[in-house]
C-alpha atoms as a PDB file:
ATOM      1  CA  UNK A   1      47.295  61.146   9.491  1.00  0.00           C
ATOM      2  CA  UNK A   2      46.379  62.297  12.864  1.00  0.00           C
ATOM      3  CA  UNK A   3      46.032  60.156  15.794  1.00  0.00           C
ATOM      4  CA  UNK A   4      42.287  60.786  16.270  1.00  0.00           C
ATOM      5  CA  UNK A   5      41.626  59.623  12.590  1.00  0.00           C
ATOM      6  CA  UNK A   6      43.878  56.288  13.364  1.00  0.00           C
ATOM      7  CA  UNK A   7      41.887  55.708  16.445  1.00  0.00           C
ATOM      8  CA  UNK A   8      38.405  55.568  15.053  1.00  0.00           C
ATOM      9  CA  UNK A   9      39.969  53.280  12.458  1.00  0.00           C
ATOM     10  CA  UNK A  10      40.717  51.029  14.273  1.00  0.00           C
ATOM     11  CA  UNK A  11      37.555  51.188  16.559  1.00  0.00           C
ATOM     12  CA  UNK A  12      35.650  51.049  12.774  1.00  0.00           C
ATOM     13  CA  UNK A  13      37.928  48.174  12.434  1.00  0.00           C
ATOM     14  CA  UNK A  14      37.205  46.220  15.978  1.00  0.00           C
ATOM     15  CA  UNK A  15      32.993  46.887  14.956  1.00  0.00           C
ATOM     16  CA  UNK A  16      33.502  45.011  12.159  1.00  0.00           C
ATOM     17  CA  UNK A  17      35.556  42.187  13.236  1.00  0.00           C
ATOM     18  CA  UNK A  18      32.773  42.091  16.036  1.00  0.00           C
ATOM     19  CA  UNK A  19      29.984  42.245  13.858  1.00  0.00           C
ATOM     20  CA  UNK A  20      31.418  39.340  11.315  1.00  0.00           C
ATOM     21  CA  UNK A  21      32.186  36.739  14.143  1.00  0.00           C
ATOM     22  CA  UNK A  22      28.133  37.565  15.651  1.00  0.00           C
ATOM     23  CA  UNK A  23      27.108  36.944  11.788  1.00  0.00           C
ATOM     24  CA  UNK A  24      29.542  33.719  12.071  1.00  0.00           C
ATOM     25  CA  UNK A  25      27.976  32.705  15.174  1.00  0.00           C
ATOM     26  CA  UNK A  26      23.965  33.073  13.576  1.00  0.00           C
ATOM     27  CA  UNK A  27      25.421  30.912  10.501  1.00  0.00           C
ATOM     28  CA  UNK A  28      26.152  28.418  12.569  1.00  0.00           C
ATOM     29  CA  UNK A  29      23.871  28.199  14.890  1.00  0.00           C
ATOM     30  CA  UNK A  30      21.443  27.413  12.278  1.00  0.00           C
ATOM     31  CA  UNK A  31      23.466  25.514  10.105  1.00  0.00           C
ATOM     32  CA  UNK A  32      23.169  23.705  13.430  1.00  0.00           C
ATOM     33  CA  UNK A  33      19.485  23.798  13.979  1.00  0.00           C
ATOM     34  CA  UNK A  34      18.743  22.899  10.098  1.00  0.00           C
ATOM     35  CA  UNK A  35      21.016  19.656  10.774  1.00  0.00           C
ATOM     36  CA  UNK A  36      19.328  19.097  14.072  1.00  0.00           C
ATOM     37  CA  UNK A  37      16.059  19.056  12.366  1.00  0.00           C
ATOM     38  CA  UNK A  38      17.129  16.819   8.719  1.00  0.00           C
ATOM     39  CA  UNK A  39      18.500  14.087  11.229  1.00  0.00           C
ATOM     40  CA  UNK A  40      15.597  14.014  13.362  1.00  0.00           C
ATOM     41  CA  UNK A  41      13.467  13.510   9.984  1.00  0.00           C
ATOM     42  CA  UNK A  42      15.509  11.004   8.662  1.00  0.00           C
ATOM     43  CA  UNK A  43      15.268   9.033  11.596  1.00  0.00           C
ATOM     44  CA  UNK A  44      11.910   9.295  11.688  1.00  0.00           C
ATOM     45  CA  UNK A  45      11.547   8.066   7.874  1.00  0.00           C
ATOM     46  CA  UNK A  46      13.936   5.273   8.814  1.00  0.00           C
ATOM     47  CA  UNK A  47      12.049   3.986  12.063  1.00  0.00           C
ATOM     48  CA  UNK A  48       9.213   4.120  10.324  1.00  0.00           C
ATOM     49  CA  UNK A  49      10.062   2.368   7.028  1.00  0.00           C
ATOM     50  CA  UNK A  50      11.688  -0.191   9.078  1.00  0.00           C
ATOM     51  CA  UNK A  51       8.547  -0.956  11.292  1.00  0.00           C
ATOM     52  CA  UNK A  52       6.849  -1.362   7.947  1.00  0.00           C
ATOM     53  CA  UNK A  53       9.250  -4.119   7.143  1.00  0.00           C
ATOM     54  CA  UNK A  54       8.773  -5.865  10.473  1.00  0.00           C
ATOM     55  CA  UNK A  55       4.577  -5.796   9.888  1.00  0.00           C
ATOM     56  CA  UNK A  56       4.545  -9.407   8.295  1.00  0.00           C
ATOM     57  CA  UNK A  57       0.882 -10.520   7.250  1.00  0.00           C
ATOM     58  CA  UNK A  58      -0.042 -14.174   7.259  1.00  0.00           C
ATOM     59  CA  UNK A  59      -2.735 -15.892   5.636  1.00  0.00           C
ATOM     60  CA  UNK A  60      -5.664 -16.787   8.125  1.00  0.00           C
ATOM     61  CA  UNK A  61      -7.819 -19.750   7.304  1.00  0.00           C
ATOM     62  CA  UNK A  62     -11.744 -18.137   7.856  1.00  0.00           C
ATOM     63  CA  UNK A  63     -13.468 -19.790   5.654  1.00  0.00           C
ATOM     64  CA  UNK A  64     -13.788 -22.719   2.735  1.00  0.00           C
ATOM     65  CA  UNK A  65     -15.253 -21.322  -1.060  1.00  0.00           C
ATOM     66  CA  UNK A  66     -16.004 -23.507  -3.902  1.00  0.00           C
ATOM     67  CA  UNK A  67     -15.698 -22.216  -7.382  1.00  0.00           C
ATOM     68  CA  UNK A  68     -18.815 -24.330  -9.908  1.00  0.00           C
ATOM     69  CA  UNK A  69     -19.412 -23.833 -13.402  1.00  0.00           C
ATOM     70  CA  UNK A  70     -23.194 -22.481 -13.731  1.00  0.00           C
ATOM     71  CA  UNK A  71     -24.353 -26.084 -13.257  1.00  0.00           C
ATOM     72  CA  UNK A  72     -22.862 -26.433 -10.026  1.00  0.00           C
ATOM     73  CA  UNK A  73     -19.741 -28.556 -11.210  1.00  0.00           C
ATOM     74  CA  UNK A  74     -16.839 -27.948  -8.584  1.00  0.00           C
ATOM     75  CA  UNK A  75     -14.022 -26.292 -10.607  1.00  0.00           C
ATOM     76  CA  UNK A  76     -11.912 -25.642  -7.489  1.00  0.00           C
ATOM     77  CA  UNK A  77     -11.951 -25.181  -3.843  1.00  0.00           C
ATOM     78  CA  UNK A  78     -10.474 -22.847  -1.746  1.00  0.00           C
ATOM     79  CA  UNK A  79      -9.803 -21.921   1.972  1.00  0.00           C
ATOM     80  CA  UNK A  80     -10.402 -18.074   1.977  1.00  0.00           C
ATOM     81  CA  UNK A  81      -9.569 -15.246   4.653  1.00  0.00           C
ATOM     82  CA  UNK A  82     -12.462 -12.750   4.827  1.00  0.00           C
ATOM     83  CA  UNK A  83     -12.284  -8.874   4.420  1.00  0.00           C
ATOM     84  CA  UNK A  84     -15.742  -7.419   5.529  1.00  0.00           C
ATOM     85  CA  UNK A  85     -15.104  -4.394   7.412  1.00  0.00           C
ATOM     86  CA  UNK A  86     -13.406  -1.169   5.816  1.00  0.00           C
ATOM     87  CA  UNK A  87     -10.341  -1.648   7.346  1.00  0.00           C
ATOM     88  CA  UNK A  88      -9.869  -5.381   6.211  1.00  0.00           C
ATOM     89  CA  UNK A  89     -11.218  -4.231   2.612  1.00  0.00           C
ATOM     90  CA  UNK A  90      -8.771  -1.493   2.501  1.00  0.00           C
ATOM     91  CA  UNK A  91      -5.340  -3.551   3.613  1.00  0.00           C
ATOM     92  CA  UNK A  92      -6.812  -6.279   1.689  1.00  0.00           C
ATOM     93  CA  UNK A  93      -3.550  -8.637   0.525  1.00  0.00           C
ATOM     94  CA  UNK A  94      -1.171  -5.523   0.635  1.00  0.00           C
ATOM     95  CA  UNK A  95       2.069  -6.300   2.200  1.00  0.00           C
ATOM     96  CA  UNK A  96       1.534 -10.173   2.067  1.00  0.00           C
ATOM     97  CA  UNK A  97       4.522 -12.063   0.641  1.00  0.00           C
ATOM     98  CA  UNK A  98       2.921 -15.279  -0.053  1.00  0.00           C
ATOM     99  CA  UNK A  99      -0.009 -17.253  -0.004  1.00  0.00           C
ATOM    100  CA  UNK A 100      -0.829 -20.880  -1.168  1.00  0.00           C
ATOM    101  CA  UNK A 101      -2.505 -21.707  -4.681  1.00  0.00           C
ATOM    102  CA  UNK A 102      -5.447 -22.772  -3.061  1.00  0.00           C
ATOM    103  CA  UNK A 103      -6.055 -20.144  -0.667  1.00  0.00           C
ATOM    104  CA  UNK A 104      -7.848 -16.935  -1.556  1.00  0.00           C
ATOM    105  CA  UNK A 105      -9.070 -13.233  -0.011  1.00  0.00           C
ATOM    106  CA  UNK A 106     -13.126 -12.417  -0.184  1.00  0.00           C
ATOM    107  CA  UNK A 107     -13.870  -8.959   0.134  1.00  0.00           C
ATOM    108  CA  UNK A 108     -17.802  -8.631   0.784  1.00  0.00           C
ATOM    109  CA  UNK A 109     -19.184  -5.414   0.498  1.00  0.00           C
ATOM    110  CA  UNK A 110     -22.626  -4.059   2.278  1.00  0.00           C
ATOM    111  CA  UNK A 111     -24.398  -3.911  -1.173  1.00  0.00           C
ATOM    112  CA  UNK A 112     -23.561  -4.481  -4.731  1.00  0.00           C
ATOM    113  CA  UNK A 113     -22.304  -1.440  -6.470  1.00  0.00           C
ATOM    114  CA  UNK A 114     -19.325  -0.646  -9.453  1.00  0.00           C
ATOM    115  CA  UNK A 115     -16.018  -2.115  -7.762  1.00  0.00           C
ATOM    116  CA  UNK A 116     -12.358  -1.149  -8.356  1.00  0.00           C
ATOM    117  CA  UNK A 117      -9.424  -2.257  -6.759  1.00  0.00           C
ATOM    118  CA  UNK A 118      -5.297  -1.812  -7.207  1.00  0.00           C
ATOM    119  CA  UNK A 119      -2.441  -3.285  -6.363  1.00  0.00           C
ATOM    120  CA  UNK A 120      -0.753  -0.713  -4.607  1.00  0.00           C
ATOM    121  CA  UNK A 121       1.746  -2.386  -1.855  1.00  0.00           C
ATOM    122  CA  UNK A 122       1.078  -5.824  -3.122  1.00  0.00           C
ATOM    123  CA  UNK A 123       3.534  -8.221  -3.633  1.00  0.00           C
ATOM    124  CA  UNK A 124       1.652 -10.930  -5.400  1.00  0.00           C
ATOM    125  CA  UNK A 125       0.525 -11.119  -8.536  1.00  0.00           C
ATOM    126  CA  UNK A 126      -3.104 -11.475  -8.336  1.00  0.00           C
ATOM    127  CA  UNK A 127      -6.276 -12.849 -10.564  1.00  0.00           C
ATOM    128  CA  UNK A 128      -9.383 -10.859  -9.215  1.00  0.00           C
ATOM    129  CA  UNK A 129     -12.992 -11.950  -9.699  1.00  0.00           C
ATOM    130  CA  UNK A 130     -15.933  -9.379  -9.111  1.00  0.00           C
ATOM    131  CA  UNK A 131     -19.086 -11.394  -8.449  1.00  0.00           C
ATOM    132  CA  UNK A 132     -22.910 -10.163  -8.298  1.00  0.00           C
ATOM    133  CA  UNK A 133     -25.031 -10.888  -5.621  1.00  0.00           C
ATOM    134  CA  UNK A 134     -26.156 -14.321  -7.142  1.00  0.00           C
ATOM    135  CA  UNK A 135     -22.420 -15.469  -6.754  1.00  0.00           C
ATOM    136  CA  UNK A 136     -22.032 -15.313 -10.284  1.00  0.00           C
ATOM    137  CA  UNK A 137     -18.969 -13.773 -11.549  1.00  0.00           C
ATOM    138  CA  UNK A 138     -19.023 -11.085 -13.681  1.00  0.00           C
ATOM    139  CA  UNK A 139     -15.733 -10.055 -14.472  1.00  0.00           C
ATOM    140  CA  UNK A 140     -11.959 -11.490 -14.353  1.00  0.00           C
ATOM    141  CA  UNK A 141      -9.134  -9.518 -14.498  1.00  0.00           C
ATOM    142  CA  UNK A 142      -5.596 -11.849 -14.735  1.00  0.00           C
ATOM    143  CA  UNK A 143      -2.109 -11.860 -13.852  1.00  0.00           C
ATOM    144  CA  UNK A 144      -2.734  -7.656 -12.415  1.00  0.00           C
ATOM    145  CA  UNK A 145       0.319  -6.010 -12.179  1.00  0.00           C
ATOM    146  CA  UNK A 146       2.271  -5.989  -8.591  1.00  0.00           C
ATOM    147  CA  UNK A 147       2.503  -2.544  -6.851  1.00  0.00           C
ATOM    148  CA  UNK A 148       0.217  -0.512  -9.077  1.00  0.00           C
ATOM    149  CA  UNK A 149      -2.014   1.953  -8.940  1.00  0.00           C
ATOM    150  CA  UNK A 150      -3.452   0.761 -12.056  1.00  0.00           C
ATOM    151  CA  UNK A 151      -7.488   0.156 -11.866  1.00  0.00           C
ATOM    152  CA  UNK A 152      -8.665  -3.103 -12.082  1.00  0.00           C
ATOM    153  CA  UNK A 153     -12.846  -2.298 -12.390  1.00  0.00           C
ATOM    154  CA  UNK A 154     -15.506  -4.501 -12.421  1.00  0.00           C
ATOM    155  CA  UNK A 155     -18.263  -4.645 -15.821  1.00  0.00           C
ATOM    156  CA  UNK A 156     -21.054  -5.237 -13.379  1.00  0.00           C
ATOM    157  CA  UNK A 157     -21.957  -4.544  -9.928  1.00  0.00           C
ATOM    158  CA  UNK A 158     -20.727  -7.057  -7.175  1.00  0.00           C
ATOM    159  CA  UNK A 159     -21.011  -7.196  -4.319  1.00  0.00           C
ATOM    160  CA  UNK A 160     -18.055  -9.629  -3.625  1.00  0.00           C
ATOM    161  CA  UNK A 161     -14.844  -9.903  -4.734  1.00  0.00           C
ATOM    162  CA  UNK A 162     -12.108 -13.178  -4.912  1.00  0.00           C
ATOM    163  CA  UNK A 163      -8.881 -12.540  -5.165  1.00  0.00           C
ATOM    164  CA  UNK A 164      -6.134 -15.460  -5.608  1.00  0.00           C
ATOM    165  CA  UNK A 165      -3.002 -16.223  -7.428  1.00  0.00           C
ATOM    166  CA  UNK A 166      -2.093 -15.153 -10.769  1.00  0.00           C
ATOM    167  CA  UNK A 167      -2.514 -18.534 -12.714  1.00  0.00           C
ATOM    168  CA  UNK A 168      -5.353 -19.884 -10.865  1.00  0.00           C
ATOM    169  CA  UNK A 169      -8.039 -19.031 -13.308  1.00  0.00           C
ATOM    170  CA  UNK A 170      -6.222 -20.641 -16.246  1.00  0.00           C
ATOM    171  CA  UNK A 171      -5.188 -23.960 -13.923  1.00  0.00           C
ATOM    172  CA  UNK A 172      -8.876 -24.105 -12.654  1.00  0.00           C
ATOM    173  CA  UNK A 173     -10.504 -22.690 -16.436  1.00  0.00           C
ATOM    174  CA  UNK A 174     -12.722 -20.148 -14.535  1.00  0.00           C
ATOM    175  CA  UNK A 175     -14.717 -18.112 -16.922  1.00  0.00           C
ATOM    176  CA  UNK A 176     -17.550 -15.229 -16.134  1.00  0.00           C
ATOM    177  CA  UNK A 177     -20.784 -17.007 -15.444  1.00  0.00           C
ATOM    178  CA  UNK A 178     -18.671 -19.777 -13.217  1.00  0.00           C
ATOM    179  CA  UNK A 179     -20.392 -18.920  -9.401  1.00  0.00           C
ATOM    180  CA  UNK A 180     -19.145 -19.522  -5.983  1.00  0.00           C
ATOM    181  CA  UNK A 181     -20.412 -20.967  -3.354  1.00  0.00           C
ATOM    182  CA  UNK A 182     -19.173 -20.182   0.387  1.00  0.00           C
ATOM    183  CA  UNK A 183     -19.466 -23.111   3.065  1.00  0.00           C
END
């Protein structure tokens, strides 16, 4: 072999070794950039799962509702917390841990129209009433299932809707055509 051949052999050589440890050093760099980003995400799905955890919602006393049979016989009453704007109507009882027997959520709506709600995020099993505009209700669903998207519709259009613990309408014998009267 002459000396000229072993010389550009080993240059050949030296361009490779170069050119593997500048491939090494791309790998790694974003191997390190791909890490760099998954933490940063992960923290951010942490920080905000945990500030989930720390919103705590509390039942707030805005109101006293009666619950008659269609005489006017008082079945029950309740102190209820009102949801009239979207945002109330949306969050509704999500996230809520507890609440007493005798305490309740009314959703009022602008107008009566078809209404259907879930339980998604909600802890509590819940007995819903959808009432007409007469404050008659029109439709019970019982014991709904917690943390569900499952739809819970009304038969009629309401333009309110009760929702208390699961239990209360067989403790308190509510039936459709029972009304409610807000004080």
């Amino acid at each position: 072999m002459s000396k000229q051949f072993k010389k550009n052999e080993i240059k050949g050589i030296k361009r490779d070794n170069k050119r593997q440890r500048e491939a090494r050093k791309k790998l790694i760099t974003r191997i390190s950039v791909i890490a760099v980003i998954v933490a940063f995400l992960g923290y951010l799905i942490v920080s905000n799962l945990m500030k989930e955890e720390r919103e705590v919602y509390t039942f707030s006393k805005e109101g006293e509702l009666s619950l008659t049979d269609a005489s006017g016989n008082v079945k029950a009453d309740i102190d209820i917390e009102i949801a009239d704007t979207d945002y109330d109507r949306m969050l509704g009882l999500m996230y809520r841990k507890e609440m007493g027997m005798n305490q309740g959520m009314l959703f009022i709506f602008p107008a009566a129209e078809m209404q259907s709600f879930w339980m998604r995020n909600t802890f509590l099993s819940l007995d819903m009433y959808f009432i007409s505009e007469d404050y008659t209700i029109n439709t019970i669903h019982k014991n709904t299932k917690t943390l569900s998207d499952q739809s819970y519709p009304s038969e009629k259009p309401s333009k309110y809707v009760l929702e208390v613990l699961a239990g209360f309408t067989d403790k308190y014998n509510i039936k459709p055509g029972d009304k409610i009267k807000i004080k």
